[in-house]
N, C-alpha and C. Protein backbone atom coordinates (compact mmCIF):
# COMPACT_ATOMS: atom_id res chain seq x y z
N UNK A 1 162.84 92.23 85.91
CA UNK A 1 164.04 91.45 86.17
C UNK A 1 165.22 92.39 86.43
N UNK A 2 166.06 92.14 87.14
CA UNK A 2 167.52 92.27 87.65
C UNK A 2 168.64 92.55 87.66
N UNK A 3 169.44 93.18 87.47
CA UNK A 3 170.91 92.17 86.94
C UNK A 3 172.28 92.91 88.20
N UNK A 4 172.99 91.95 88.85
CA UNK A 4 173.62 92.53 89.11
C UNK A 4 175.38 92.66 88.40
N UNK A 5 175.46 94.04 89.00
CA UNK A 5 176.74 94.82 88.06
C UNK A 5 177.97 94.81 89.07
N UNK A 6 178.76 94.53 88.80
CA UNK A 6 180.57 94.51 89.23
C UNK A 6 180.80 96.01 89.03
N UNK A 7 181.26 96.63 89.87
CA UNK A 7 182.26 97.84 89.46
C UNK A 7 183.48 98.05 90.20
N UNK A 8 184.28 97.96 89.72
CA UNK A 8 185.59 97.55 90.32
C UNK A 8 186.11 99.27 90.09
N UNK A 9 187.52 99.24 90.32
CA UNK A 9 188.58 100.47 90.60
C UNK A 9 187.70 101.61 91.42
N UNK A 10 187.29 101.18 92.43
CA UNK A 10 186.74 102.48 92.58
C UNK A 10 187.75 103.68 94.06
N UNK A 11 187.46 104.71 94.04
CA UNK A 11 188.44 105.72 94.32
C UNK A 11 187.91 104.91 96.33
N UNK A 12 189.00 104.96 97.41
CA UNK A 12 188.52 104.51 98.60
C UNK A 12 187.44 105.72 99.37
N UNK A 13 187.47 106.55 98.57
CA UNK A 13 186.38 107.61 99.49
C UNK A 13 184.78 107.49 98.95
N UNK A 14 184.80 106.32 97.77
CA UNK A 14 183.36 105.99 97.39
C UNK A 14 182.14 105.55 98.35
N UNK A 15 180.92 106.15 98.64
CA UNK A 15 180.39 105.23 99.11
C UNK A 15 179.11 104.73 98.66
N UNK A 16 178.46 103.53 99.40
CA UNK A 16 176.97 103.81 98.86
C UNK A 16 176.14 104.39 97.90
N UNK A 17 176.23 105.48 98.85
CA UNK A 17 175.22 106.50 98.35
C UNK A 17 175.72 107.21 96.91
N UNK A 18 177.23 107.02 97.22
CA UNK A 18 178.11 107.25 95.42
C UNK A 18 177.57 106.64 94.44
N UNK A 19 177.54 105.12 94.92
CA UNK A 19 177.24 104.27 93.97
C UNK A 19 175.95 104.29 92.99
N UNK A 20 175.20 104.65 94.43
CA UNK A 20 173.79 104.60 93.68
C UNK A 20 173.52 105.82 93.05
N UNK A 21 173.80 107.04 93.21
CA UNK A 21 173.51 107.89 92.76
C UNK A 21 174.27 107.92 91.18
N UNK A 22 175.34 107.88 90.75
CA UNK A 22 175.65 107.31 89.56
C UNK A 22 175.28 106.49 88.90
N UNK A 23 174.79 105.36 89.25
CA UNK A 23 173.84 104.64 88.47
C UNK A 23 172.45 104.69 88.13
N UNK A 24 171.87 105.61 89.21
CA UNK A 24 170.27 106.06 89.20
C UNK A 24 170.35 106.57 87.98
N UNK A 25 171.26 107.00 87.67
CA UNK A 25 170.78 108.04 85.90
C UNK A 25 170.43 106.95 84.41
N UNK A 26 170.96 105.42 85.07
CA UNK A 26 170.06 104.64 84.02
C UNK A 26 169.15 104.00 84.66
N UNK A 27 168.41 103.63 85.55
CA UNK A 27 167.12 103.27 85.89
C UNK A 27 167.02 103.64 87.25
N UNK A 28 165.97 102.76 87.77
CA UNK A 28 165.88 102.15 88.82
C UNK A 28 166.79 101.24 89.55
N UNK A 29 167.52 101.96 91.22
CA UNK A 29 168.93 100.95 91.36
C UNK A 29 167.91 100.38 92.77
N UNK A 30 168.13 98.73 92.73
CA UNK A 30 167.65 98.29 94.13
C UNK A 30 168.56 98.49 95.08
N UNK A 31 169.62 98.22 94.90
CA UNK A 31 170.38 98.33 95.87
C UNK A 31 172.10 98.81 94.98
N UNK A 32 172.79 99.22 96.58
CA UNK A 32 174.19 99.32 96.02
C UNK A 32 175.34 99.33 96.78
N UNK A 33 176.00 99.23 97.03
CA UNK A 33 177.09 98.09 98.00
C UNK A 33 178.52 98.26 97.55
N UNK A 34 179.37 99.02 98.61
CA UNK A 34 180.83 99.28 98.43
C UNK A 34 181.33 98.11 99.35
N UNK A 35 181.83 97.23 98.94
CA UNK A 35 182.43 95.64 99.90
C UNK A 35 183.65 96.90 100.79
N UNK A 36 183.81 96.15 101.92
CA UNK A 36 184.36 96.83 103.00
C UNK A 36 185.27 95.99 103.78
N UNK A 37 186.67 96.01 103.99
CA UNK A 37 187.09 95.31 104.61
C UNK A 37 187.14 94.72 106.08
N UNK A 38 186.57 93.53 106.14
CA UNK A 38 185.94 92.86 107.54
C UNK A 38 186.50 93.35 108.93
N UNK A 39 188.20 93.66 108.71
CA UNK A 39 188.71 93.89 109.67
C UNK A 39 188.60 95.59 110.17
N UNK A 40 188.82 95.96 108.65
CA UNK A 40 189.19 97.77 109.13
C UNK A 40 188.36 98.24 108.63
N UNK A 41 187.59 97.50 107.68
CA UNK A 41 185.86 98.35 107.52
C UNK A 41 186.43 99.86 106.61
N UNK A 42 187.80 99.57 105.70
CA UNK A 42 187.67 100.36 104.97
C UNK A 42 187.50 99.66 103.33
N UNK A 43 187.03 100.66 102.38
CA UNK A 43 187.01 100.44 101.49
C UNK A 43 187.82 99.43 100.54
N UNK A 44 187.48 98.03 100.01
CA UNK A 44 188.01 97.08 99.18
C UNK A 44 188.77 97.60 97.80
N UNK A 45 187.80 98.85 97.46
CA UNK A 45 188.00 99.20 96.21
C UNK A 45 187.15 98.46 95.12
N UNK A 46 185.64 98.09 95.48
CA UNK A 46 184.91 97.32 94.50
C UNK A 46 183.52 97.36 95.18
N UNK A 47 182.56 97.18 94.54
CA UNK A 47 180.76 97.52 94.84
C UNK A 47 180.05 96.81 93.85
N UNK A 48 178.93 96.30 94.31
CA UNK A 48 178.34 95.76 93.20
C UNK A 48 176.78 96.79 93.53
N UNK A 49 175.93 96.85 92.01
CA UNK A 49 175.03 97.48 91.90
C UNK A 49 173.98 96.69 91.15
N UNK A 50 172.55 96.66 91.97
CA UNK A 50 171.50 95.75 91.48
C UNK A 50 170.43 96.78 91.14
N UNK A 51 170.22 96.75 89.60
CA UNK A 51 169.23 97.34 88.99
C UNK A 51 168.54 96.57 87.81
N UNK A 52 167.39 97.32 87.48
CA UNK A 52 166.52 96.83 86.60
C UNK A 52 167.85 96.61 85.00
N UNK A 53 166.75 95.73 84.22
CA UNK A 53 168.28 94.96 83.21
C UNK A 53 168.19 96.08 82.24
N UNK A 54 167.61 96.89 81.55
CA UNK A 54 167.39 97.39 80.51
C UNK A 54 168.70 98.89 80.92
N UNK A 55 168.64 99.29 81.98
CA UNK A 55 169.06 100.13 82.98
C UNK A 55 170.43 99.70 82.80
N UNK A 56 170.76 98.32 83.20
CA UNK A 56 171.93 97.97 83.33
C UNK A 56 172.88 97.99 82.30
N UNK A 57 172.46 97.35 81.32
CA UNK A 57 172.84 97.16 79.99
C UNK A 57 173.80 98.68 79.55
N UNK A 58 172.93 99.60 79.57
CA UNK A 58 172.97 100.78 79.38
C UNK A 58 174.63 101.31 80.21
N UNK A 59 173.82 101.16 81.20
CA UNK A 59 174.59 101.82 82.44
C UNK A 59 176.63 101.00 82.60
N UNK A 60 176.18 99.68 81.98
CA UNK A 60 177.76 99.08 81.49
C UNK A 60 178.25 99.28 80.60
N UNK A 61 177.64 99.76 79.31
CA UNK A 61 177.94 100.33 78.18
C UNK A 61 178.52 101.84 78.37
N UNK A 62 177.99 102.65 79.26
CA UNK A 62 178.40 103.95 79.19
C UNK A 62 179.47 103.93 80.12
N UNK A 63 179.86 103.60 81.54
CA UNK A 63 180.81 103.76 82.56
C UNK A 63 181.70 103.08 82.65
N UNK A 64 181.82 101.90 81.86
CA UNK A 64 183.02 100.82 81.44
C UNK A 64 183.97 101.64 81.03
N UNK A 65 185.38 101.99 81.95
CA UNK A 65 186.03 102.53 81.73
C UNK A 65 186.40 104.49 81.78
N UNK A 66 184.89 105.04 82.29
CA UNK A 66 184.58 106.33 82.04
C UNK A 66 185.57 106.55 83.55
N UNK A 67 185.63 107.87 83.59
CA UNK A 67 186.57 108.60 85.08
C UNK A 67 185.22 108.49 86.44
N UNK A 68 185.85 108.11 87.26
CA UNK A 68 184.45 108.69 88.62
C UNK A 68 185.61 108.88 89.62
N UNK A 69 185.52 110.10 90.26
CA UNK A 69 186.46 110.34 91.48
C UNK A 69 187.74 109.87 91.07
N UNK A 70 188.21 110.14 90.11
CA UNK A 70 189.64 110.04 89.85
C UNK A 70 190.31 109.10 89.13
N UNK A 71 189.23 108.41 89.28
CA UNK A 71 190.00 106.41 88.73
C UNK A 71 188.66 106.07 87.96
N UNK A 72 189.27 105.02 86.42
CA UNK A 72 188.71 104.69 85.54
C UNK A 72 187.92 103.43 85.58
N UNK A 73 187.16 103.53 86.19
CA UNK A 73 185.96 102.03 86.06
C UNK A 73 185.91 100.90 85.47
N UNK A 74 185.91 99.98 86.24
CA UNK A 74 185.75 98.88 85.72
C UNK A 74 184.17 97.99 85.75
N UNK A 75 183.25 98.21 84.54
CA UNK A 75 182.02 97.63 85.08
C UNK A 75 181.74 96.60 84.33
N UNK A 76 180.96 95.35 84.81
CA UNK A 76 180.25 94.57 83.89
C UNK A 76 179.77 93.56 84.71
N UNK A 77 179.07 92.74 83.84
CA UNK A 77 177.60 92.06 84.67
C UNK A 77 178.60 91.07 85.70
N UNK A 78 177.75 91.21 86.89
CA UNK A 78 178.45 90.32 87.81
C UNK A 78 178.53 88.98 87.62
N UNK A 79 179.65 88.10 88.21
CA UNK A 79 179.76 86.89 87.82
C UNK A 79 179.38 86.03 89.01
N UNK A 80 178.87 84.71 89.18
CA UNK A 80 178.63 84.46 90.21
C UNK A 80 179.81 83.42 91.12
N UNK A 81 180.03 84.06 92.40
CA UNK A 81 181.30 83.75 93.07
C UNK A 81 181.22 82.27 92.88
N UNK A 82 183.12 82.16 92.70
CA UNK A 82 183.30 80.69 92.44
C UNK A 82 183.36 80.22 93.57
N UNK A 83 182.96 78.38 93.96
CA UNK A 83 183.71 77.87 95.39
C UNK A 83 185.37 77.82 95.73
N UNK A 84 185.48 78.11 96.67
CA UNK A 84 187.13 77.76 96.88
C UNK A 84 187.08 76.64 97.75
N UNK A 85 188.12 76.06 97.28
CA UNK A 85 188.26 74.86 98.68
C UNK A 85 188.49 75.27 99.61
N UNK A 86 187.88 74.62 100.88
CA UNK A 86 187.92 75.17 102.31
C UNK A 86 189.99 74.86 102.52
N UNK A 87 189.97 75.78 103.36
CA UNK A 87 191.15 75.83 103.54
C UNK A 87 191.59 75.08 105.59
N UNK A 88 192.33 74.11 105.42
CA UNK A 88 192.85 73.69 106.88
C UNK A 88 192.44 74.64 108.16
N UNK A 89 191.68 74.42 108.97
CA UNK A 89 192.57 75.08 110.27
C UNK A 89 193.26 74.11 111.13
N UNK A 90 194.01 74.97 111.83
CA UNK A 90 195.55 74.83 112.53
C UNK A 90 195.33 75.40 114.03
């Protein structure tokens, strides 16, 4: 089983391959994902990371708050996106 992880504050020169490689040190990561802004395709400042749960657990316990590239982490189990009401077009 799964779990995916929120990591927020992250420095804009993070990528990918950042992600995952920092988290590989508690398990197995399936995947890992720096959100990117649609228009300028630069960095949001947030990634989510899907790894095994035992891994995860771990891996939110230790980096919650730890330094990576400059800025202090924000991690914990992802939440699942709320609906928004559709908004008018004009």
């Amino acid at each position: 089983m799964t779990k995916n992880i929120y990591v927020g504050n992250l420095s804009w020169e993070c990528t990918d391959q950042d992600l995952r490689t920092l988290f590989a040190d508690f398990g197995d990561v399936s995947s890992a994902r720096v959100i990117e802004d649609r228009e300028t395709g630069r960095s949001r400042g947030f990634g989510f990371v899907e790894m095994e749960a035992a891994g995860a657990e771990q891996a939110i316990e230790s980096l919650n708050g730890s330094d990576y590239q400059g800025r202090n982490l924000k991690v914990n189990e992802a939440q699942p996106r709320q609906s928004r009401p559709s908004r008018p077009r004009y």
